[in-house]
PDB file of N, CA and C in Angstrom:
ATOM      1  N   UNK A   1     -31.996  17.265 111.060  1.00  0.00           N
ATOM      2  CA  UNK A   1     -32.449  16.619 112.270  1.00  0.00           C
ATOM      3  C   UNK A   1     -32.248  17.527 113.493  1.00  0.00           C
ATOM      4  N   UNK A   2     -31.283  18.414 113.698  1.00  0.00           N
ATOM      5  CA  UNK A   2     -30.641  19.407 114.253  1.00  0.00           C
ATOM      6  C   UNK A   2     -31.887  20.015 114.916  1.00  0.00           C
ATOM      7  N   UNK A   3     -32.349  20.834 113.952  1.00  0.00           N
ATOM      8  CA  UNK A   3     -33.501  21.569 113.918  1.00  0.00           C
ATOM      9  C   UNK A   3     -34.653  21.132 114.686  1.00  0.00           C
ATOM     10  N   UNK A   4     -35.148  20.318 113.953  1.00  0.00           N
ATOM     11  CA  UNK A   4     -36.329  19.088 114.831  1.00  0.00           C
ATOM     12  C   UNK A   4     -35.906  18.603 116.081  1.00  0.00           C
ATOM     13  N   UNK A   5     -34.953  18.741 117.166  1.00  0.00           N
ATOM     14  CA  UNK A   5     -35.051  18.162 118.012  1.00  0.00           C
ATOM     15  C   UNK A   5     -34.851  19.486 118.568  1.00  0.00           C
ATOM     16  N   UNK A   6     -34.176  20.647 118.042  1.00  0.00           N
ATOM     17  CA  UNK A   6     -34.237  21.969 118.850  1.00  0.00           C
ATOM     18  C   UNK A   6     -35.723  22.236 119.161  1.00  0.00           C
ATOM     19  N   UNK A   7     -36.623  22.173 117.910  1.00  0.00           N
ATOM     20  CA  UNK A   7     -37.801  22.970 117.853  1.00  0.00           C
ATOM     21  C   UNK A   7     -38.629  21.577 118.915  1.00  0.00           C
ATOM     22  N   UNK A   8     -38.438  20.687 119.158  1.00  0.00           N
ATOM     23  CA  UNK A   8     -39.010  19.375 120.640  1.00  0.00           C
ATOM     24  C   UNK A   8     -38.803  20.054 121.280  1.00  0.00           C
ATOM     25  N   UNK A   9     -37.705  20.592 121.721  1.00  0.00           N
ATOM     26  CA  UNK A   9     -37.425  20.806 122.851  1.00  0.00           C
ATOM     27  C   UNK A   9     -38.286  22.149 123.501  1.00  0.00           C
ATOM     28  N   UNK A  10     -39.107  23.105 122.603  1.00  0.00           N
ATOM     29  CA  UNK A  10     -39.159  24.283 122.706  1.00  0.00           C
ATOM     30  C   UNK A  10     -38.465  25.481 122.037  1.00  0.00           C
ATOM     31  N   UNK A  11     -37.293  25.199 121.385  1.00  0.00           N
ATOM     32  CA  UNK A  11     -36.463  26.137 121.021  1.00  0.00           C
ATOM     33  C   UNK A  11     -37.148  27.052 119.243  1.00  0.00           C
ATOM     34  N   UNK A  12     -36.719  28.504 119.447  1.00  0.00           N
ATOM     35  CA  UNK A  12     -37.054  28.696 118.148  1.00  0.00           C
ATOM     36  C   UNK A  12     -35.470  28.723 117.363  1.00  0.00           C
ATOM     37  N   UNK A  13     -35.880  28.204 115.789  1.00  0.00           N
ATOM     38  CA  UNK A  13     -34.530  27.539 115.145  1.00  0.00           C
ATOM     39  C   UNK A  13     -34.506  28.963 113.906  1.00  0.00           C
ATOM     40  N   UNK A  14     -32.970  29.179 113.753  1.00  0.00           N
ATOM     41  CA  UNK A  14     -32.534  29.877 112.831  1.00  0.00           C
ATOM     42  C   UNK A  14     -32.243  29.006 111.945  1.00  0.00           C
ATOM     43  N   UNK A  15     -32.539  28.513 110.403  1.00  0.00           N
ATOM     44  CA  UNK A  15     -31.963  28.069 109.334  1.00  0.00           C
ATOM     45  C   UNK A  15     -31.986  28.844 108.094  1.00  0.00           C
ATOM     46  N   UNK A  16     -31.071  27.925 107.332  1.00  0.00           N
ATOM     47  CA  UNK A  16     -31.098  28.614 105.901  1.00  0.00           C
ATOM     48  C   UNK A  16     -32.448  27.527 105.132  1.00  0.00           C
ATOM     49  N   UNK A  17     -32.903  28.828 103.861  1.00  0.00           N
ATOM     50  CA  UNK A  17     -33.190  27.939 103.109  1.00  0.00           C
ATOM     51  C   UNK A  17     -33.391  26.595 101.933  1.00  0.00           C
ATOM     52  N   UNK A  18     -32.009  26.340 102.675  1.00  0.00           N
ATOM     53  CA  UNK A  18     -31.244  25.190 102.116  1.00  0.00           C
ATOM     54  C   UNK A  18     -31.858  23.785 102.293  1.00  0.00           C
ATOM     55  N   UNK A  19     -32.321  23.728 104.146  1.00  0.00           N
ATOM     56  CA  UNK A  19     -32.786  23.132 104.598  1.00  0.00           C
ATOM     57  C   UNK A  19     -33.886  22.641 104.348  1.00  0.00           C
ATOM     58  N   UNK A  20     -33.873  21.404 104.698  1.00  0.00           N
ATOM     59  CA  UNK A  20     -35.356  20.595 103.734  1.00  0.00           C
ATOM     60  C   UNK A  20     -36.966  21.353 104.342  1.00  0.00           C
ATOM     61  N   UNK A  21     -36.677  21.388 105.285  1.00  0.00           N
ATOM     62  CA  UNK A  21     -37.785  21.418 106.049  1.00  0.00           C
ATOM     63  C   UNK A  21     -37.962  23.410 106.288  1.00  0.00           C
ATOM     64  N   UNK A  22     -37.769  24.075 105.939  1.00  0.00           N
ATOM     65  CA  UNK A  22     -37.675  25.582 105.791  1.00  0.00           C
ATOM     66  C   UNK A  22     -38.962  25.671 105.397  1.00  0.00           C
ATOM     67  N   UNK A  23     -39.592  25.333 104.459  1.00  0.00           N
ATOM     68  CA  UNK A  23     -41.011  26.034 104.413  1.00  0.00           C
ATOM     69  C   UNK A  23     -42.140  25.574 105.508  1.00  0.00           C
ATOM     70  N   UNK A  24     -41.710  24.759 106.228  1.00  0.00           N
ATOM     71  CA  UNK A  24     -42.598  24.162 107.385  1.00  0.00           C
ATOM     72  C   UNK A  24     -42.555  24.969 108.280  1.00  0.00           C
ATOM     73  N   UNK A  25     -41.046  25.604 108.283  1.00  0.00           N
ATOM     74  CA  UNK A  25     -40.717  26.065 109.556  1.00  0.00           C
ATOM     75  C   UNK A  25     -41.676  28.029 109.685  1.00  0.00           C
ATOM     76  N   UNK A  26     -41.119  28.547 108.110  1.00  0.00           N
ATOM     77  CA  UNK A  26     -42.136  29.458 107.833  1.00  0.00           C
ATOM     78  C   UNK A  26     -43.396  29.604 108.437  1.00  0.00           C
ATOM     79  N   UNK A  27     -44.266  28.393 107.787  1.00  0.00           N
ATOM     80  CA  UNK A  27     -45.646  28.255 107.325  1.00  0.00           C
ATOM     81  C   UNK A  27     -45.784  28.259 109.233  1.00  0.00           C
ATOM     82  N   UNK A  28     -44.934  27.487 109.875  1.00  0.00           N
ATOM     83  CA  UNK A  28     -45.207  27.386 111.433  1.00  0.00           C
ATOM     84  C   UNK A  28     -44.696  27.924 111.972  1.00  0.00           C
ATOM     85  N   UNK A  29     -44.246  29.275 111.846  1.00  0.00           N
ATOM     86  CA  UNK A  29     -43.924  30.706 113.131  1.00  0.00           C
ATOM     87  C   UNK A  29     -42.964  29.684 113.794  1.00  0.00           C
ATOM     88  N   UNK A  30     -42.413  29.059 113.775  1.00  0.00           N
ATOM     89  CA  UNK A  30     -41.084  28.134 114.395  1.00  0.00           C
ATOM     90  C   UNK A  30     -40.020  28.574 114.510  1.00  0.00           C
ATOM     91  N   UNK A  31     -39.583  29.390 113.731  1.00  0.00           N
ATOM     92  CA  UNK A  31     -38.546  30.237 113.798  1.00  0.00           C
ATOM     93  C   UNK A  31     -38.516  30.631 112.637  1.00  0.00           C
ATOM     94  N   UNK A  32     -36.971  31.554 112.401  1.00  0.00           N
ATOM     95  CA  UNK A  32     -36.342  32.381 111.169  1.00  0.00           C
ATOM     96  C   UNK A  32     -35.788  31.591 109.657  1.00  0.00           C
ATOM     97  N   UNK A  33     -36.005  32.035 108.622  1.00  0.00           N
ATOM     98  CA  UNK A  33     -35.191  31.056 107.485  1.00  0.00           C
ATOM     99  C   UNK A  33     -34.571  32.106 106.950  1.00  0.00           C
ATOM    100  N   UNK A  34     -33.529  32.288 106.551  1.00  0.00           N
ATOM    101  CA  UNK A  34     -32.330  32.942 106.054  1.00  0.00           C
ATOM    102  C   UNK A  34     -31.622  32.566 104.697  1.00  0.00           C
ATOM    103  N   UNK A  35     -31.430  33.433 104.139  1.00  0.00           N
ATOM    104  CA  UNK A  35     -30.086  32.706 102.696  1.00  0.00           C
ATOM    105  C   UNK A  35     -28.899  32.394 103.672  1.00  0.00           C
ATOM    106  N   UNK A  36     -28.012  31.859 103.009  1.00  0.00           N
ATOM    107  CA  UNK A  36     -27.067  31.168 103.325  1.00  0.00           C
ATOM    108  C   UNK A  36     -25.992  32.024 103.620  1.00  0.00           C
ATOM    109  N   UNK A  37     -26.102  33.554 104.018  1.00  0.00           N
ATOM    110  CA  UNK A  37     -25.244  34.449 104.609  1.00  0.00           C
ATOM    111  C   UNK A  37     -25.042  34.614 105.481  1.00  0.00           C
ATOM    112  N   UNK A  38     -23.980  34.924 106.115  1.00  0.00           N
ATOM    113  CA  UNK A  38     -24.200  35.154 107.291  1.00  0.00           C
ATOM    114  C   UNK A  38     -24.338  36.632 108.013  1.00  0.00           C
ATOM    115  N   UNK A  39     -24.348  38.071 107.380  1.00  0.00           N
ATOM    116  CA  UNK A  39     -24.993  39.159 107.982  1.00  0.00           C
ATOM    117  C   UNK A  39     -26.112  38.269 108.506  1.00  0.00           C
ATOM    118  N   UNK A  40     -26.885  37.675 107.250  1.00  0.00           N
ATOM    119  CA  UNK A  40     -28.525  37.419 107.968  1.00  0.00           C
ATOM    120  C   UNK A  40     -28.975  36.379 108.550  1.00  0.00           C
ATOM    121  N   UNK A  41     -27.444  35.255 108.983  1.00  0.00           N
ATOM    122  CA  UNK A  41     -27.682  34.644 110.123  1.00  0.00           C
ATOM    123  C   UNK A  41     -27.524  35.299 111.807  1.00  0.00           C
ATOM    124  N   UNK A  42     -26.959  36.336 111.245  1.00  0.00           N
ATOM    125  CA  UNK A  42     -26.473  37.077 112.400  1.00  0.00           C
ATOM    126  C   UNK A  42     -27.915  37.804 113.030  1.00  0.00           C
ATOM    127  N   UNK A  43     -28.122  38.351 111.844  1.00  0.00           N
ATOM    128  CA  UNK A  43     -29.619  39.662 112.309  1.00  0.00           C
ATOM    129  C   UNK A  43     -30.520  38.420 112.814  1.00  0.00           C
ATOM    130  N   UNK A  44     -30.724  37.226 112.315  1.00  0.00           N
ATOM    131  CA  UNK A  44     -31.697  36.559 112.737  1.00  0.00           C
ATOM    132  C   UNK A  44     -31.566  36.026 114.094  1.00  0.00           C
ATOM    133  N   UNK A  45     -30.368  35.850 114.395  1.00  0.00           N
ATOM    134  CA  UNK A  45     -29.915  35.540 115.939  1.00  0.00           C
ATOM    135  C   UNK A  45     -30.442  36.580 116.594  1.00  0.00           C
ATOM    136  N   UNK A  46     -29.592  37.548 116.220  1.00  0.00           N
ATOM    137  CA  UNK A  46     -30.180  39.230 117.200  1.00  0.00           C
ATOM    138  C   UNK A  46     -31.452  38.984 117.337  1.00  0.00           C
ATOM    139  N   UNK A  47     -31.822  38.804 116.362  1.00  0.00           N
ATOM    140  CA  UNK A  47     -33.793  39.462 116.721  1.00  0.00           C
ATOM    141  C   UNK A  47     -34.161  38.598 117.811  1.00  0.00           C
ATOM    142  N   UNK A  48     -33.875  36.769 117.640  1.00  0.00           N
ATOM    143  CA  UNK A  48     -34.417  36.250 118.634  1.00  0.00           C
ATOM    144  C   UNK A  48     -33.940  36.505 119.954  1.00  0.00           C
ATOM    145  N   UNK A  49     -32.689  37.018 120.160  1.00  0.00           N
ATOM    146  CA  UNK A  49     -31.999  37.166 121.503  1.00  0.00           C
ATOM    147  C   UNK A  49     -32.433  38.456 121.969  1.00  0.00           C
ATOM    148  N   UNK A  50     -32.891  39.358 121.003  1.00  0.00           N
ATOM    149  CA  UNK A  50     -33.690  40.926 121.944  1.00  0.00           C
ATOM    150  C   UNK A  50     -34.892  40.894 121.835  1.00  0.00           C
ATOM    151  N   UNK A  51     -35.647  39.748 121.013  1.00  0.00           N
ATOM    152  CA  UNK A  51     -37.041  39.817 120.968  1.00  0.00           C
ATOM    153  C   UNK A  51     -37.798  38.172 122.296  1.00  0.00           C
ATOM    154  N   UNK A  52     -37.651  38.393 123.474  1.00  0.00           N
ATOM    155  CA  UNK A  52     -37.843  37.179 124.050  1.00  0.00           C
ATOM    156  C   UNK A  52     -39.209  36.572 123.666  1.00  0.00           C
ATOM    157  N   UNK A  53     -40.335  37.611 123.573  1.00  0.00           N
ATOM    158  CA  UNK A  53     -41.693  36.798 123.331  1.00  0.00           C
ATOM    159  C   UNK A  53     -41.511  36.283 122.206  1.00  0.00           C
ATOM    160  N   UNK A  54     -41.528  36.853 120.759  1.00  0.00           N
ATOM    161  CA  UNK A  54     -41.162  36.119 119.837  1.00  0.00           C
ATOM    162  C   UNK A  54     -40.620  34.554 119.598  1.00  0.00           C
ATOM    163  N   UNK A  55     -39.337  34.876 120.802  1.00  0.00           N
ATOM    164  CA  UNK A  55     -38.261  33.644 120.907  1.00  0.00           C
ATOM    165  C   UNK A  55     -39.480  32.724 121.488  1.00  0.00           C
ATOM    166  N   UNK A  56     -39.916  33.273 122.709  1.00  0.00           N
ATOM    167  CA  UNK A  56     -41.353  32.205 123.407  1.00  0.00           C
ATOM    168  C   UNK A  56     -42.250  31.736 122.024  1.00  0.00           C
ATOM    169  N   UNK A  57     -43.057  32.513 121.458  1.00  0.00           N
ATOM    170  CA  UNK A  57     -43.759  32.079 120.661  1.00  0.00           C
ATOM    171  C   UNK A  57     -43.608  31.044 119.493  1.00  0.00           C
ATOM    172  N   UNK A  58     -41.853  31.464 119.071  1.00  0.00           N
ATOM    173  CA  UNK A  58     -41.802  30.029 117.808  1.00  0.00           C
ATOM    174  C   UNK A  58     -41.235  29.451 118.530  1.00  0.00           C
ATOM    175  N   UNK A  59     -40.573  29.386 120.202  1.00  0.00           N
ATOM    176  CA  UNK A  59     -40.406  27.749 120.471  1.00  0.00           C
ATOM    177  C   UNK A  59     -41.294  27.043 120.635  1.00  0.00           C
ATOM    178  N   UNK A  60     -42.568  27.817 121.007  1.00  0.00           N
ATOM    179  CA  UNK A  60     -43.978  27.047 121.400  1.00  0.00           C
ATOM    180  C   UNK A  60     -44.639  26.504 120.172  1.00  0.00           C
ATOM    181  N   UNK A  61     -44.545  27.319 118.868  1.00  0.00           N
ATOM    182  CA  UNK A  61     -45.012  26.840 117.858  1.00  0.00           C
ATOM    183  C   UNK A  61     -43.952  26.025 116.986  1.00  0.00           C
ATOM    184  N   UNK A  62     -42.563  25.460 117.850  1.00  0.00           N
ATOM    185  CA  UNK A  62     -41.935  24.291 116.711  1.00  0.00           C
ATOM    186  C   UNK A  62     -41.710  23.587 117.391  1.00  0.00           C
ATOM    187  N   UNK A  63     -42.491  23.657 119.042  1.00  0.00           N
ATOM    188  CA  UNK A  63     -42.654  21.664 119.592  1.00  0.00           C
ATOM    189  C   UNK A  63     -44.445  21.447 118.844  1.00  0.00           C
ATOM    190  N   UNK A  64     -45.227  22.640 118.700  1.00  0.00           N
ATOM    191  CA  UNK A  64     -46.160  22.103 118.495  1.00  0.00           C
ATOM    192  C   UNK A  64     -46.474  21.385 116.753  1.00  0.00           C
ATOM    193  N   UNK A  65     -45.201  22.283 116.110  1.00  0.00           N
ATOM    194  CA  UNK A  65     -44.917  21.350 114.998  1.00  0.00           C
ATOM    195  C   UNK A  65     -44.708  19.809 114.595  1.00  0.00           C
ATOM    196  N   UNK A  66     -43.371  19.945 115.286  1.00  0.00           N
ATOM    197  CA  UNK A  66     -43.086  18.756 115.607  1.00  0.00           C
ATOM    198  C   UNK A  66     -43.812  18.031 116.024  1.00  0.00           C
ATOM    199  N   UNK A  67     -44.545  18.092 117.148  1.00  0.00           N
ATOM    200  CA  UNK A  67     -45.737  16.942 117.895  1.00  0.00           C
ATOM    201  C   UNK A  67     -46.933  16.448 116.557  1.00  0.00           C
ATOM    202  N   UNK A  68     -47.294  17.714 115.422  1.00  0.00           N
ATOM    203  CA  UNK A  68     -47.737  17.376 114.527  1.00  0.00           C
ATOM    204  C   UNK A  68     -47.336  16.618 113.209  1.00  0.00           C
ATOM    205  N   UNK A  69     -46.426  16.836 113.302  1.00  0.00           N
ATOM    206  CA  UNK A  69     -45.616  16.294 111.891  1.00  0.00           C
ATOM    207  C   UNK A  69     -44.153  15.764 111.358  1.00  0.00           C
ATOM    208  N   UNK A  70     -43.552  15.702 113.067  1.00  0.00           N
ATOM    209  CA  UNK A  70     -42.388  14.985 112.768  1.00  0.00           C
ATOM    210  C   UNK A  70     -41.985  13.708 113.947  1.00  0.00           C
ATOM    211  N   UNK A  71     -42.918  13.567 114.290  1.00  0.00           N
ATOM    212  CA  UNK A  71     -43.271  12.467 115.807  1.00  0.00           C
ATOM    213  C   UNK A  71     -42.550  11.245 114.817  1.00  0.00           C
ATOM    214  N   UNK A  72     -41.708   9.896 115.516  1.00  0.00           N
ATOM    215  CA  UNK A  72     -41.559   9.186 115.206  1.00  0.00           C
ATOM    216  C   UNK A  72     -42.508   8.138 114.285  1.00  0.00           C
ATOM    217  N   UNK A  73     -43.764   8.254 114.881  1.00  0.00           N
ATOM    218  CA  UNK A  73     -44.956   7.682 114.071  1.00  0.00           C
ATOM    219  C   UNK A  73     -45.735   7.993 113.034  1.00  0.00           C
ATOM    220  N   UNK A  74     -45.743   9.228 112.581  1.00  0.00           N
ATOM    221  CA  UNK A  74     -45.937  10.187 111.242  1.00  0.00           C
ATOM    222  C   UNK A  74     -44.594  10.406 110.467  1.00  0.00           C
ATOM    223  N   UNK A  75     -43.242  10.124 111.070  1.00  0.00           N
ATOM    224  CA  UNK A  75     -42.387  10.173 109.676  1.00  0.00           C
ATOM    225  C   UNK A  75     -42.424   8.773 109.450  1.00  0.00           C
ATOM    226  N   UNK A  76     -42.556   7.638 110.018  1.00  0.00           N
ATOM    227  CA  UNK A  76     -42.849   6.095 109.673  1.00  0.00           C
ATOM    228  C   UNK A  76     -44.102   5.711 108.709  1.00  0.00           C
ATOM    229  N   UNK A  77     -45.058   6.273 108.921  1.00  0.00           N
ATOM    230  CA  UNK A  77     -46.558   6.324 108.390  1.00  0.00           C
ATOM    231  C   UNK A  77     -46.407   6.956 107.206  1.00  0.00           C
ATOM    232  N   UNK A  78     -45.544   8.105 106.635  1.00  0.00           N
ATOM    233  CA  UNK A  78     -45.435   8.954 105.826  1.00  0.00           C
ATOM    234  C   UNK A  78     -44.033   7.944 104.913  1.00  0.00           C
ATOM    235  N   UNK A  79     -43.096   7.372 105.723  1.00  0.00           N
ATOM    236  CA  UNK A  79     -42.523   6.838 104.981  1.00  0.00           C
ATOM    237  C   UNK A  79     -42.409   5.349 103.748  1.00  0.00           C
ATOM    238  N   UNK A  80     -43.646   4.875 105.284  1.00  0.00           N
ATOM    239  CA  UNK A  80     -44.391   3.872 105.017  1.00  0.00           C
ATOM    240  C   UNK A  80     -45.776   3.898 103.062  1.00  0.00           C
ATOM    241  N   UNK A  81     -45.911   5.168 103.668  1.00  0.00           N
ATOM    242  CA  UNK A  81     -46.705   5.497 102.251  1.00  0.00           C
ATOM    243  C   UNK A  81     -46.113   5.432 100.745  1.00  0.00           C
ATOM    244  N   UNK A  82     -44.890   6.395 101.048  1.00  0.00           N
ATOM    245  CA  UNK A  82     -43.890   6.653  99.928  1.00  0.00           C
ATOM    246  C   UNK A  82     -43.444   4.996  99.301  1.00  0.00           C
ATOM    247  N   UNK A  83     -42.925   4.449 100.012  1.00  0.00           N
ATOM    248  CA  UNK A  83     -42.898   2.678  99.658  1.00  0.00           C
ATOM    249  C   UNK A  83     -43.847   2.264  99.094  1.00  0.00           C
ATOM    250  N   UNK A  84     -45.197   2.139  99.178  1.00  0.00           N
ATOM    251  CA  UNK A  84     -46.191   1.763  98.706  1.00  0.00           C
ATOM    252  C   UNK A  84     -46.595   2.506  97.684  1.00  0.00           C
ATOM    253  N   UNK A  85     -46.221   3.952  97.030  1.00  0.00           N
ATOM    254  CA  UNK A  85     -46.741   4.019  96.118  1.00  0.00           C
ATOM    255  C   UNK A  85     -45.152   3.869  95.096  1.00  0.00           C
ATOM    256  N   UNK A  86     -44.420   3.623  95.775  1.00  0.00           N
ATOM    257  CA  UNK A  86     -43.251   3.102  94.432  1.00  0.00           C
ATOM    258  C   UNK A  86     -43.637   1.823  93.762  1.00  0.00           C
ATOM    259  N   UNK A  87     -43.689   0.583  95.138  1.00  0.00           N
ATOM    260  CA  UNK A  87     -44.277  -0.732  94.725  1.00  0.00           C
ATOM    261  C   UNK A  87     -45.113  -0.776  94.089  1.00  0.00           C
ATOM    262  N   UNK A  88     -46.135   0.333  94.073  1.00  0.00           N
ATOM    263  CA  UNK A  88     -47.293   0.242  93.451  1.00  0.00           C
ATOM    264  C   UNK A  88     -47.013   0.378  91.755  1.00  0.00           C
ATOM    265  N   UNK A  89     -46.075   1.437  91.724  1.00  0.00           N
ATOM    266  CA  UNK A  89     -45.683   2.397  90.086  1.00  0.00           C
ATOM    267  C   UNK A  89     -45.417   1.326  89.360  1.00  0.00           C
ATOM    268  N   UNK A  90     -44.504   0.186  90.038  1.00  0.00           N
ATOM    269  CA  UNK A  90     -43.950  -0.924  88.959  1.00  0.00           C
ATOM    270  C   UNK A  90     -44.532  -1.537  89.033  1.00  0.00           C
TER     271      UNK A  90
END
């Protein structure tokens, strides 16, 4: 959740790929995904802190994520779905 309200805000997010949402973040220039080390949480910090456009560009592209695909009304609609096709299975 961390993440998703950084990337609202504008921010670009460093995670591991632990995190659920890591290939979204990929696929959307949102920021960095990392193994679970920390040299390469570190390098990934660096880059965004000496690279500012970059830093501009995936904060711009993980509110525009978010506005697409994690808005209160698309994780409801999406959750809303998942229910209906369980009810449906039985």
């Amino acid at each position: 959740m961390t993440a998703i309200e950084a990337m609202a805000c504008g921010l670009p997010v460093v995670i591991s790929d632990q995190v659920g949402i890591h290939r979204e973040v990929v696929k959307g220039s949102a920021g960095l995904v990392v193994n679970c080390d920390s040299e390469q949480l570190a390098q990934a910090m660096i880059k965004l802190l000496d690279d500012t456009d970059l830093s501009q560009r995936m904060g711009e592209n993980g509110r525009r994520l978010v506005n697409e695909r994690f808005t209160l009304d698309k994780i409801a609609t999406k959750m809303i779905e998942v229910y209906e096709r369980v009810i449906s299975s039985n």
